[in-house]
N, C-alpha and C. Protein backbone atom coordinates (compact mmCIF):
# COMPACT_ATOMS: atom_id res chain seq x y z
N UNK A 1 -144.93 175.39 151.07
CA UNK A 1 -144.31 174.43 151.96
C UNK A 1 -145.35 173.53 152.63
N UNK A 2 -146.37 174.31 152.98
CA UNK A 2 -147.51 173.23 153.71
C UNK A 2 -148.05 172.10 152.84
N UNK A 3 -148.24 173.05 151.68
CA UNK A 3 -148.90 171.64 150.78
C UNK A 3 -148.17 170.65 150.32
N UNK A 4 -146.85 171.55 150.31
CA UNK A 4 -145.68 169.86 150.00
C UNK A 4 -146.01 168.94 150.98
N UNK A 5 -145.41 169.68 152.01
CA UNK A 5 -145.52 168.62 152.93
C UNK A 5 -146.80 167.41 153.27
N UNK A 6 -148.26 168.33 153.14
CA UNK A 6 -149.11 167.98 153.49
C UNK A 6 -149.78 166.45 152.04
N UNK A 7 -148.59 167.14 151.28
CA UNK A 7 -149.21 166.57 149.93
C UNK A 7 -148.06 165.03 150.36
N UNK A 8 -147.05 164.73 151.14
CA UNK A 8 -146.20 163.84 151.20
C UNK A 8 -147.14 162.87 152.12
N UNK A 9 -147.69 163.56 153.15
CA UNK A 9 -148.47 163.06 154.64
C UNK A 9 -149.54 161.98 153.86
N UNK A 10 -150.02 162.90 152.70
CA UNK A 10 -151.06 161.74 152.23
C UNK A 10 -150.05 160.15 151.11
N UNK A 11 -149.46 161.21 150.63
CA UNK A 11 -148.96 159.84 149.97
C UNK A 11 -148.26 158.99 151.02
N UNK A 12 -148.06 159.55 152.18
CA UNK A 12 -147.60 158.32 153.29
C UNK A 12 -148.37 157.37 153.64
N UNK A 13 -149.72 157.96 154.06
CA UNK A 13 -150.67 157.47 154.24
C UNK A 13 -151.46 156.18 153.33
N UNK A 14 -151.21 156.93 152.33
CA UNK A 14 -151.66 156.06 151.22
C UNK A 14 -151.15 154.87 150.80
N UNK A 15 -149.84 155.03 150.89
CA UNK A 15 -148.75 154.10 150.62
C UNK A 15 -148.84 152.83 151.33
N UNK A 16 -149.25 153.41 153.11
CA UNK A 16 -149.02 152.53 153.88
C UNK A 16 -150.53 151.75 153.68
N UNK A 17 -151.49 152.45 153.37
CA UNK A 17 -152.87 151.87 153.11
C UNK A 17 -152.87 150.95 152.21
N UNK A 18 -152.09 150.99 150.86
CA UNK A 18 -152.16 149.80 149.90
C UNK A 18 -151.27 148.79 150.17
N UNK A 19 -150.22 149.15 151.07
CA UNK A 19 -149.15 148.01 151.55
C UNK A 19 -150.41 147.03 152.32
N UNK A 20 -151.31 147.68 153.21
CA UNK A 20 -151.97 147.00 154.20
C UNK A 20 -153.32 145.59 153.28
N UNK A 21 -153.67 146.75 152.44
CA UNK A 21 -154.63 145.98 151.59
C UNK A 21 -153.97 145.12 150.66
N UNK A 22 -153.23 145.42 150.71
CA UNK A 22 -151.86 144.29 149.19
C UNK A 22 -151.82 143.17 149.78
N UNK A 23 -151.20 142.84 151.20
CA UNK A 23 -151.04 142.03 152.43
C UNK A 23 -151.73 140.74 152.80
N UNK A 24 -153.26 141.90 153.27
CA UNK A 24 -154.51 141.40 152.96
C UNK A 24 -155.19 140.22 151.95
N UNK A 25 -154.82 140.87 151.04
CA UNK A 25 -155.54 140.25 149.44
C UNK A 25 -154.37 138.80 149.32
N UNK A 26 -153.26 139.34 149.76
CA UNK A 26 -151.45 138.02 149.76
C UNK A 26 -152.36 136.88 150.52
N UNK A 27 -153.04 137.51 151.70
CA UNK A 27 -153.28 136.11 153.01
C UNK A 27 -154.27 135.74 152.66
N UNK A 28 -155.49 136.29 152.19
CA UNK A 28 -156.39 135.56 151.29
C UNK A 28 -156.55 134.89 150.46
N UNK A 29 -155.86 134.97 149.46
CA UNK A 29 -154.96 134.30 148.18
C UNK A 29 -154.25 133.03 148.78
N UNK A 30 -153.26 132.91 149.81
CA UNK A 30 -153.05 132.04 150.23
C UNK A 30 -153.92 131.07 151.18
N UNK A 31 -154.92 131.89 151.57
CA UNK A 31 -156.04 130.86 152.47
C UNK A 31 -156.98 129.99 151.24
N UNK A 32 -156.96 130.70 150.16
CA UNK A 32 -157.93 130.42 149.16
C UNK A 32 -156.82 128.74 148.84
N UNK A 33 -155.92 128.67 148.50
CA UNK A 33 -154.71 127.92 148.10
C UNK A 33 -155.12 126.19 148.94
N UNK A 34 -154.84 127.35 150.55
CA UNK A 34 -154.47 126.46 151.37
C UNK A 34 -155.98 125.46 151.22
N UNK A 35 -157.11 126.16 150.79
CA UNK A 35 -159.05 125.39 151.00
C UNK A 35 -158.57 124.55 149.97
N UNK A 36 -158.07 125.17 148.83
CA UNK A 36 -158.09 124.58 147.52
C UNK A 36 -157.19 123.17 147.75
N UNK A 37 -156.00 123.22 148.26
CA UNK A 37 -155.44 121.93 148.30
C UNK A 37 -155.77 121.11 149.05
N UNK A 38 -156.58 121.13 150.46
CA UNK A 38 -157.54 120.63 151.54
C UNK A 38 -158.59 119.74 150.76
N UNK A 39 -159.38 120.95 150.11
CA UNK A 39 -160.35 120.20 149.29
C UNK A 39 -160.17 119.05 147.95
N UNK A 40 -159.18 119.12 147.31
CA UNK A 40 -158.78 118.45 146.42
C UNK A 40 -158.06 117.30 147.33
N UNK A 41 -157.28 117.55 148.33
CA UNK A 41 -156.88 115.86 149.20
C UNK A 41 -157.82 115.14 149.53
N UNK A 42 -159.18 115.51 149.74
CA UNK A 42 -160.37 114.74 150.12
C UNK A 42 -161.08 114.06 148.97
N UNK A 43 -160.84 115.09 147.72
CA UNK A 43 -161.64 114.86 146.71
C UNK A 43 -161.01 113.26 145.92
N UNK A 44 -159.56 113.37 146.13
CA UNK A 44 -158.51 111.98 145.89
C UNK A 44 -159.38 110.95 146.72
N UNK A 45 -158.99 111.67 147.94
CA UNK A 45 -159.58 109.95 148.91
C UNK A 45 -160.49 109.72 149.25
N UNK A 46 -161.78 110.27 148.61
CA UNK A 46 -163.11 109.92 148.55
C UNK A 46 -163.44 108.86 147.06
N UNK A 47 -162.39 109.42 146.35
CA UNK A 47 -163.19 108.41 145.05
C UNK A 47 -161.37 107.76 145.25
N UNK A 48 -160.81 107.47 145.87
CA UNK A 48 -159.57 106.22 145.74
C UNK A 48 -160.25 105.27 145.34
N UNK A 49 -160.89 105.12 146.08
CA UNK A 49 -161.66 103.06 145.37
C UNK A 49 -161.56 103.19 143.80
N UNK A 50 -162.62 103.95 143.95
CA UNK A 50 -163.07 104.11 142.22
C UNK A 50 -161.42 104.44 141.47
N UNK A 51 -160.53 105.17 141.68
CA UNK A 51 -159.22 105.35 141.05
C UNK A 51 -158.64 104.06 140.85
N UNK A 52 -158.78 103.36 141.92
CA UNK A 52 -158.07 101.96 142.01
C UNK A 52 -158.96 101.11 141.29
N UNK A 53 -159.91 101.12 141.18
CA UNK A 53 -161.08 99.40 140.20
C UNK A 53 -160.40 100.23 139.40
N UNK A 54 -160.43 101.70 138.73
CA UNK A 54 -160.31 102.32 136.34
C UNK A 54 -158.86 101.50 136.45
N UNK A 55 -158.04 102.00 137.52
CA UNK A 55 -156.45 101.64 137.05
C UNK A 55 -156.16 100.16 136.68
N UNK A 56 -156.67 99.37 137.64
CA UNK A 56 -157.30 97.78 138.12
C UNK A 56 -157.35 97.12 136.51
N UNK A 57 -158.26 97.72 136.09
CA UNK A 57 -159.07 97.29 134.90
C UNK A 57 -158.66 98.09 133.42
N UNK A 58 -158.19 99.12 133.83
CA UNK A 58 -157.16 99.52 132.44
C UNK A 58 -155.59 98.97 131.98
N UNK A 59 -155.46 98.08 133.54
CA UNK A 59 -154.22 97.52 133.60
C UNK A 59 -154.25 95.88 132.46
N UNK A 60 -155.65 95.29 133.16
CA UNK A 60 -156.03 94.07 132.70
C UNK A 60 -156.26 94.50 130.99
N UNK A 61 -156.85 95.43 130.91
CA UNK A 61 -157.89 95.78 129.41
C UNK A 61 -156.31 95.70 128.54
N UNK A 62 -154.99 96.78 129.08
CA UNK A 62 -154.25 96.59 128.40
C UNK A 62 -153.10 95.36 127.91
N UNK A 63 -153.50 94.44 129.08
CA UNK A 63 -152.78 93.21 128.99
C UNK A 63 -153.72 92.50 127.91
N UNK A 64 -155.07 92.73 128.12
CA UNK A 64 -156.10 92.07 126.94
C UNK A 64 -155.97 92.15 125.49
N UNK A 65 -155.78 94.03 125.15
CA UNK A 65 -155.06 94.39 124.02
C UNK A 65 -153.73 94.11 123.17
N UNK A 66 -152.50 94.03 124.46
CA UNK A 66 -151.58 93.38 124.03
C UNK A 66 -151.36 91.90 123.56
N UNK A 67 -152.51 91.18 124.11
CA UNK A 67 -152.13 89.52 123.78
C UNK A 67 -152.97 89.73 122.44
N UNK A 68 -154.19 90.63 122.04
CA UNK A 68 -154.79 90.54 120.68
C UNK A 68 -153.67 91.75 119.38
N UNK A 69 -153.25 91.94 119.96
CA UNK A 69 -152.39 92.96 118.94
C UNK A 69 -153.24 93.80 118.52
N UNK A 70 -154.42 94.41 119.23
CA UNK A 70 -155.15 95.41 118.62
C UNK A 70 -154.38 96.85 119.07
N UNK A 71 -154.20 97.40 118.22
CA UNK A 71 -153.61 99.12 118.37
C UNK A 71 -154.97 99.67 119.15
N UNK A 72 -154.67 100.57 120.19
CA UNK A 72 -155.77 101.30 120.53
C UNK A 72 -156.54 102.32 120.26
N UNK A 73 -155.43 103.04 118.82
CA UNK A 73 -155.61 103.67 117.81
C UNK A 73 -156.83 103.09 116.40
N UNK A 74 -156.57 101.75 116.30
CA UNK A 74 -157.55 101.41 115.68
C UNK A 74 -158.58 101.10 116.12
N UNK A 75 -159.08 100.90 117.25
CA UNK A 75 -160.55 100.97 117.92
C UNK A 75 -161.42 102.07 117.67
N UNK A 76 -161.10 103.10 117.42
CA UNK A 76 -161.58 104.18 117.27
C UNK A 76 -160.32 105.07 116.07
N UNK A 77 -161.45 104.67 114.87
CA UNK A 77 -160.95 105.27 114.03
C UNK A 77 -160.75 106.88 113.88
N UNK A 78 -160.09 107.17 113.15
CA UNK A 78 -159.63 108.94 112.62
C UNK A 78 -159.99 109.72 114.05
N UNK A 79 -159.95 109.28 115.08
CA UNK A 79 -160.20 109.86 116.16
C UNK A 79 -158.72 109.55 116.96
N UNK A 80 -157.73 110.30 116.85
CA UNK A 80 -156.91 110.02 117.30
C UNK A 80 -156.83 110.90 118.67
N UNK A 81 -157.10 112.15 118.30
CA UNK A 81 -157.37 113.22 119.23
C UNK A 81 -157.93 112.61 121.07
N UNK A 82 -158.95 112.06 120.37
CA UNK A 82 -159.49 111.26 121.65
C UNK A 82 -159.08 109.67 122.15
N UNK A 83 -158.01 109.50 121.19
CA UNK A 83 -157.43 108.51 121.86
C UNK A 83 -155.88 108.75 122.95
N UNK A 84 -155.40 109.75 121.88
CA UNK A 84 -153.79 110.43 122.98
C UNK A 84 -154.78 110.85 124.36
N UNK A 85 -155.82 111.36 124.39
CA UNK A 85 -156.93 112.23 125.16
C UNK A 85 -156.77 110.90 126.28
N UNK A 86 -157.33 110.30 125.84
CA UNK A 86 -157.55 108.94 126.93
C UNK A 86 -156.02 107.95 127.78
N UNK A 87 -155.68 108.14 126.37
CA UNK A 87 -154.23 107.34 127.16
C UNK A 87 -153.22 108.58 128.33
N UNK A 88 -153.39 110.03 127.85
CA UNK A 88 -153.15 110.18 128.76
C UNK A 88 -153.68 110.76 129.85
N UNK A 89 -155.14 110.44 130.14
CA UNK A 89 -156.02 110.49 131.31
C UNK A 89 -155.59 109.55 131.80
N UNK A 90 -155.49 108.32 131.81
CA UNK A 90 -155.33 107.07 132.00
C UNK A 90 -153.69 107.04 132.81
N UNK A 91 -152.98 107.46 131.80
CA UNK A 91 -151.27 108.01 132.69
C UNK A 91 -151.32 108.61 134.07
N UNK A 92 -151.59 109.87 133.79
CA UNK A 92 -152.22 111.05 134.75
C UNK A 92 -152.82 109.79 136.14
N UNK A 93 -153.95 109.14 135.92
CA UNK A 93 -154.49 108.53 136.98
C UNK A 93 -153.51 107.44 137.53
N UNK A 94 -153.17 107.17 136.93
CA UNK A 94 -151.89 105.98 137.39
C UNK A 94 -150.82 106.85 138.09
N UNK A 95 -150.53 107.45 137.85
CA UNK A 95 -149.63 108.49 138.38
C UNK A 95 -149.69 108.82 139.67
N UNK A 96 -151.06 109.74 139.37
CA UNK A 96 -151.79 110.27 140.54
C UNK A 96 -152.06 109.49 141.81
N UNK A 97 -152.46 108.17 141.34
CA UNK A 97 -152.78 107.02 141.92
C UNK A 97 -151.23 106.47 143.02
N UNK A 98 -150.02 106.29 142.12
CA UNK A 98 -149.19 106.23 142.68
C UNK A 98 -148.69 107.14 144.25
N UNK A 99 -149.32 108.52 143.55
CA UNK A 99 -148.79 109.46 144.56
C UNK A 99 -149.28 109.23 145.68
N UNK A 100 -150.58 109.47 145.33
CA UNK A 100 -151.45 108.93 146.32
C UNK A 100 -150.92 107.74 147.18
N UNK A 101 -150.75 106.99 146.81
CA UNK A 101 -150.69 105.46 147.74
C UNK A 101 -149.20 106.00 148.20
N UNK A 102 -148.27 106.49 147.60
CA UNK A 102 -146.54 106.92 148.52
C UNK A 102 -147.17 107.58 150.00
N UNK A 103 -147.77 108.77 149.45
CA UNK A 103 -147.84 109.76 150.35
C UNK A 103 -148.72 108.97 152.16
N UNK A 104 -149.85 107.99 151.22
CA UNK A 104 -151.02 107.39 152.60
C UNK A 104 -149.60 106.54 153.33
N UNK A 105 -148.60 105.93 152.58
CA UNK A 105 -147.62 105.05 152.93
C UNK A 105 -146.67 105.55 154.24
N UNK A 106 -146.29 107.25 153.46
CA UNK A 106 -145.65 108.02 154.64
C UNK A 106 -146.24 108.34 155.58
N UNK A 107 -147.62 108.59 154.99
CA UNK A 107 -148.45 109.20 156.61
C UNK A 107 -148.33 108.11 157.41
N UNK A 108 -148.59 107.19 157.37
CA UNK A 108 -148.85 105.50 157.79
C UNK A 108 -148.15 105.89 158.97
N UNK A 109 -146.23 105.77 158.19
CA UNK A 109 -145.47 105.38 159.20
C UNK A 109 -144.86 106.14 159.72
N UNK A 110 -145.93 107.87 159.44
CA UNK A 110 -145.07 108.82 160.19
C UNK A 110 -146.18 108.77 161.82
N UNK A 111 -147.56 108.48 161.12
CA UNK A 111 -148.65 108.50 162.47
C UNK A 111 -148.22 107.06 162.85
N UNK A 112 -147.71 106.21 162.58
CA UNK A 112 -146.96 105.17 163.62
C UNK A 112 -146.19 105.66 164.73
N UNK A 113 -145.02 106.39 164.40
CA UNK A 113 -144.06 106.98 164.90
C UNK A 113 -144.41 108.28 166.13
N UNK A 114 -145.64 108.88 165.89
CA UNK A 114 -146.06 109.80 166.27
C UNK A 114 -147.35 109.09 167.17
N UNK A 115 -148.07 108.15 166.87
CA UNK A 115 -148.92 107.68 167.66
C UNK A 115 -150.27 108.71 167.03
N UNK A 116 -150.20 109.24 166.39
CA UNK A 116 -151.69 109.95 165.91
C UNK A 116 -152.51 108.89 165.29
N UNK A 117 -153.50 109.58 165.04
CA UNK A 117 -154.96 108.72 164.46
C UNK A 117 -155.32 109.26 162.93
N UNK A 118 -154.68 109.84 163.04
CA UNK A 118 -154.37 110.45 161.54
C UNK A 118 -154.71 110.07 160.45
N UNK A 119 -153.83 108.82 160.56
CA UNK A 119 -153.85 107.42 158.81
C UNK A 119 -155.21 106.69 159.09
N UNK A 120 -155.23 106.11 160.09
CA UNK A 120 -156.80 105.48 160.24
C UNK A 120 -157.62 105.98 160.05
N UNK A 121 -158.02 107.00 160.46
CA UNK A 121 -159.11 107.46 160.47
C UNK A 121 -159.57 107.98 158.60
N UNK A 122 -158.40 108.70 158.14
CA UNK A 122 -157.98 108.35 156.86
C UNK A 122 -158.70 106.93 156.01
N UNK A 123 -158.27 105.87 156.61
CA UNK A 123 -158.29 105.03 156.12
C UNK A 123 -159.52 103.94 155.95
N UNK A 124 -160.08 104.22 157.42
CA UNK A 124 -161.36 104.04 157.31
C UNK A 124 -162.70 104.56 156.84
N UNK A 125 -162.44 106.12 156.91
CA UNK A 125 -163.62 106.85 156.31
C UNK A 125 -163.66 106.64 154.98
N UNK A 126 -162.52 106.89 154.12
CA UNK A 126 -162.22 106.92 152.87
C UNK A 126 -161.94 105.42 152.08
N UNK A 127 -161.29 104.69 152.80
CA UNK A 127 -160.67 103.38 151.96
C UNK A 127 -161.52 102.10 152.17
N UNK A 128 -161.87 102.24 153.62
CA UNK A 128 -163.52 101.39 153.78
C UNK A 128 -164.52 101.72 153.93
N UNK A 129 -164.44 103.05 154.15
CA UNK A 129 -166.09 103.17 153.54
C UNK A 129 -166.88 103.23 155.06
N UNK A 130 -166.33 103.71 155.85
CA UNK A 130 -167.38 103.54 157.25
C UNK A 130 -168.24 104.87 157.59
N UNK A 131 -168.63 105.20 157.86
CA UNK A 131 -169.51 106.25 158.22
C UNK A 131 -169.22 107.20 159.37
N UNK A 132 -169.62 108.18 159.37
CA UNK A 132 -169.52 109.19 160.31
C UNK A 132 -169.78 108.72 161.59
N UNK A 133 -170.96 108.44 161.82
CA UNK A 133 -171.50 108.20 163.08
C UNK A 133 -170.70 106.64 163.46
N UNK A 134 -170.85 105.68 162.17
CA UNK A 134 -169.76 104.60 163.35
C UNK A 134 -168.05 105.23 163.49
N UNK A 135 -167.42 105.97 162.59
CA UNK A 135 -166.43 106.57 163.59
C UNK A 135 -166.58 107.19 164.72
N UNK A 136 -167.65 108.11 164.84
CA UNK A 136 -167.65 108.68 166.47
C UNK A 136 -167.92 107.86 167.24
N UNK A 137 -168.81 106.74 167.32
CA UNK A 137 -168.97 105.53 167.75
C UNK A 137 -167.21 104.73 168.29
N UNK A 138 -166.54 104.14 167.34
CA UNK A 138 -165.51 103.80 167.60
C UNK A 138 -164.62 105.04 168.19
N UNK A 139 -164.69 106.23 168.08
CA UNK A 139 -163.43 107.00 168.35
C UNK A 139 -164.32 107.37 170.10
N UNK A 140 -165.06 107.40 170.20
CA UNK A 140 -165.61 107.71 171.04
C UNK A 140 -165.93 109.61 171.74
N UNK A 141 -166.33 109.92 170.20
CA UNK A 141 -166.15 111.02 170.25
C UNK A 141 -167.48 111.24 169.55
N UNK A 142 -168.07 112.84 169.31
CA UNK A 142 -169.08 113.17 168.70
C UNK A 142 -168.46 113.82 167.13
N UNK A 143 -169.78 113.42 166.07
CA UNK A 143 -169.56 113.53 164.64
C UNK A 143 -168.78 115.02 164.25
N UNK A 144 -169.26 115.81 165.19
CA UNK A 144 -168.46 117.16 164.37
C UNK A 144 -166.80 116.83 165.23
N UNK A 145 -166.23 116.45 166.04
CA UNK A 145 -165.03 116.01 166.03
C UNK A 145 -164.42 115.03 165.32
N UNK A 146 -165.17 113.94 164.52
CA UNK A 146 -164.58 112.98 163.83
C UNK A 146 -164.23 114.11 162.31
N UNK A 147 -165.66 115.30 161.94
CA UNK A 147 -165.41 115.79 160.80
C UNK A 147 -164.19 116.58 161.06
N UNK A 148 -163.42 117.49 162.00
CA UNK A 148 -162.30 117.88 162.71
C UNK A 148 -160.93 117.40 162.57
N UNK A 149 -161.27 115.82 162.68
CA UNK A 149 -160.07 114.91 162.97
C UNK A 149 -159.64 114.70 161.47
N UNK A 150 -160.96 114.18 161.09
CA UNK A 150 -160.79 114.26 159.23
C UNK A 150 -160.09 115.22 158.42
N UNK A 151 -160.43 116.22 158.99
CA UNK A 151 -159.91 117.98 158.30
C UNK A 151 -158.70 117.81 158.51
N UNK A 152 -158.08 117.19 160.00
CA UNK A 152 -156.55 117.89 160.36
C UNK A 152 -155.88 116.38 159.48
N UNK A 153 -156.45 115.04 159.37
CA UNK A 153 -155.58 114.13 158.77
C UNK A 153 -155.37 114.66 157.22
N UNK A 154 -156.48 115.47 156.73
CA UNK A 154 -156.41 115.45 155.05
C UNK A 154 -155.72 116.72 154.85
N UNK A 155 -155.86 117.71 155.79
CA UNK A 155 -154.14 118.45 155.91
C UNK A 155 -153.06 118.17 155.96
N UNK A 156 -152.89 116.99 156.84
CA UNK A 156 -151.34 116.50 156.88
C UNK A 156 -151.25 115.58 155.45
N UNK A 157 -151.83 114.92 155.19
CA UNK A 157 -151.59 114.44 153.67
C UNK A 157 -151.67 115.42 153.04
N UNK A 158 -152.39 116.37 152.51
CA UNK A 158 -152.31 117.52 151.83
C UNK A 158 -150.63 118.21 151.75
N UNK A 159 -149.63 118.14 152.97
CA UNK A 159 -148.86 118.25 152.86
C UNK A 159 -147.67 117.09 152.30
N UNK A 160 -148.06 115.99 152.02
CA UNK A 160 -146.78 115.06 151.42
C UNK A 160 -148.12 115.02 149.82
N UNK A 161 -148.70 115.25 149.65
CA UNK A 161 -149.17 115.44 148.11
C UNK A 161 -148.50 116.60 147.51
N UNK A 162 -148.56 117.42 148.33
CA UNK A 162 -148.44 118.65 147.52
C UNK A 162 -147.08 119.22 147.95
N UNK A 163 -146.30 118.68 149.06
CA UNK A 163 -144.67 119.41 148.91
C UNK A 163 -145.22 120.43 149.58
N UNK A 164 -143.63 121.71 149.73
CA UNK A 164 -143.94 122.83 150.10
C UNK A 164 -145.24 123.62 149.66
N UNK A 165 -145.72 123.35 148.46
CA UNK A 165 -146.96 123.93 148.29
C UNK A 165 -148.52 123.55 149.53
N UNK A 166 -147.95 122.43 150.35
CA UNK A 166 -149.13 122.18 150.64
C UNK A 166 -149.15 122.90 152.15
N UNK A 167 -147.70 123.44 152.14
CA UNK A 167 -147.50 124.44 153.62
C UNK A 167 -148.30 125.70 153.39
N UNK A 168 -148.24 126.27 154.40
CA UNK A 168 -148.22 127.63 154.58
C UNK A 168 -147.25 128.66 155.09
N UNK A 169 -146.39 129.25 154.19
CA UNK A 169 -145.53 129.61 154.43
C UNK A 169 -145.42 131.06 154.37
N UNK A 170 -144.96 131.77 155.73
CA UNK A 170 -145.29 133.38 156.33
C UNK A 170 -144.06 133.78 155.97
């Protein structure tokens, strides 16, 4: 009887020990998620420019192609592989590109509505190109709060890029 019992005490124990570490490893997994989609919203609106001149100029290149009737298939012969390859990198970025510009659109006029600094600051680090130190300068704040302010705007976009995925949800 003791060892039954004593033999249940541990599997209680135990049970409750891998529930705890299971849990654990769940909220990590999701913190890992939450860096991962953080970091990839920055990684968009650091090279936007550059997204916008390829799209810019793949737009023109294909208006160029269409008035010559060249197939883009025949530019690159028996290489077709790397041509579907390209056209739909090229999709993908246009796409992406789109999303991108909806989502900066909503933030816009949700930090209108809300009065945050959110989209600007957004908009200036990333879309013009200003620098750290002249944002703390203009915000009137010091550089590790502008990098702060940055973090919490490319979270809240992080959330209209990514939908419920870009929550955190307990």
């Amino acid at each position: 009887m003791k060892q039954a019992k004593l033999i249940e005490e541990v599997t209680q124990i135990a049970t409750l020990k891998a529930i705890e570490v299971f849990n654990a490893q769940k909220e990590e997994e999701l913190e890992r998620e939450k860096d991962k989609r953080l970091h990839n919203t920055k990684l968009l609106l650091k090279h936007y420019t550059n997204f916008q001149i390829y799209v810019e100029e793949e737009i023109v290149n294909d208006m160029i192609n269409d008035e010559e009737d060249i197939p883009i298939h025949q530019l690159v012969l028996n290489e077709r592989d790397i041509v579907s390859s390209i056209r739909m990198s090229k999709g993908r970025t246009i796409e992406m590109l789109n999303h991108l510009d909806n989502a900066l659109e909503t933030m816009k006029q949700i930090c209108e509505q809300d009065g945050s600094k959110h989209y600007d600051i957004l908009q200036k680090r990333f879309i013009d190109g200003e620098s750290i130190s002249k944002l703390a300068e203009e915000y009137e704040i010091n550089e590790r709060s502008v990098y702060k302010l940055i973090d919490a705007a490319a979270s809240r976009l992080s959330v209209l890029l990514f939908g419920i995925y870009g929550l955190k949800i307990e």
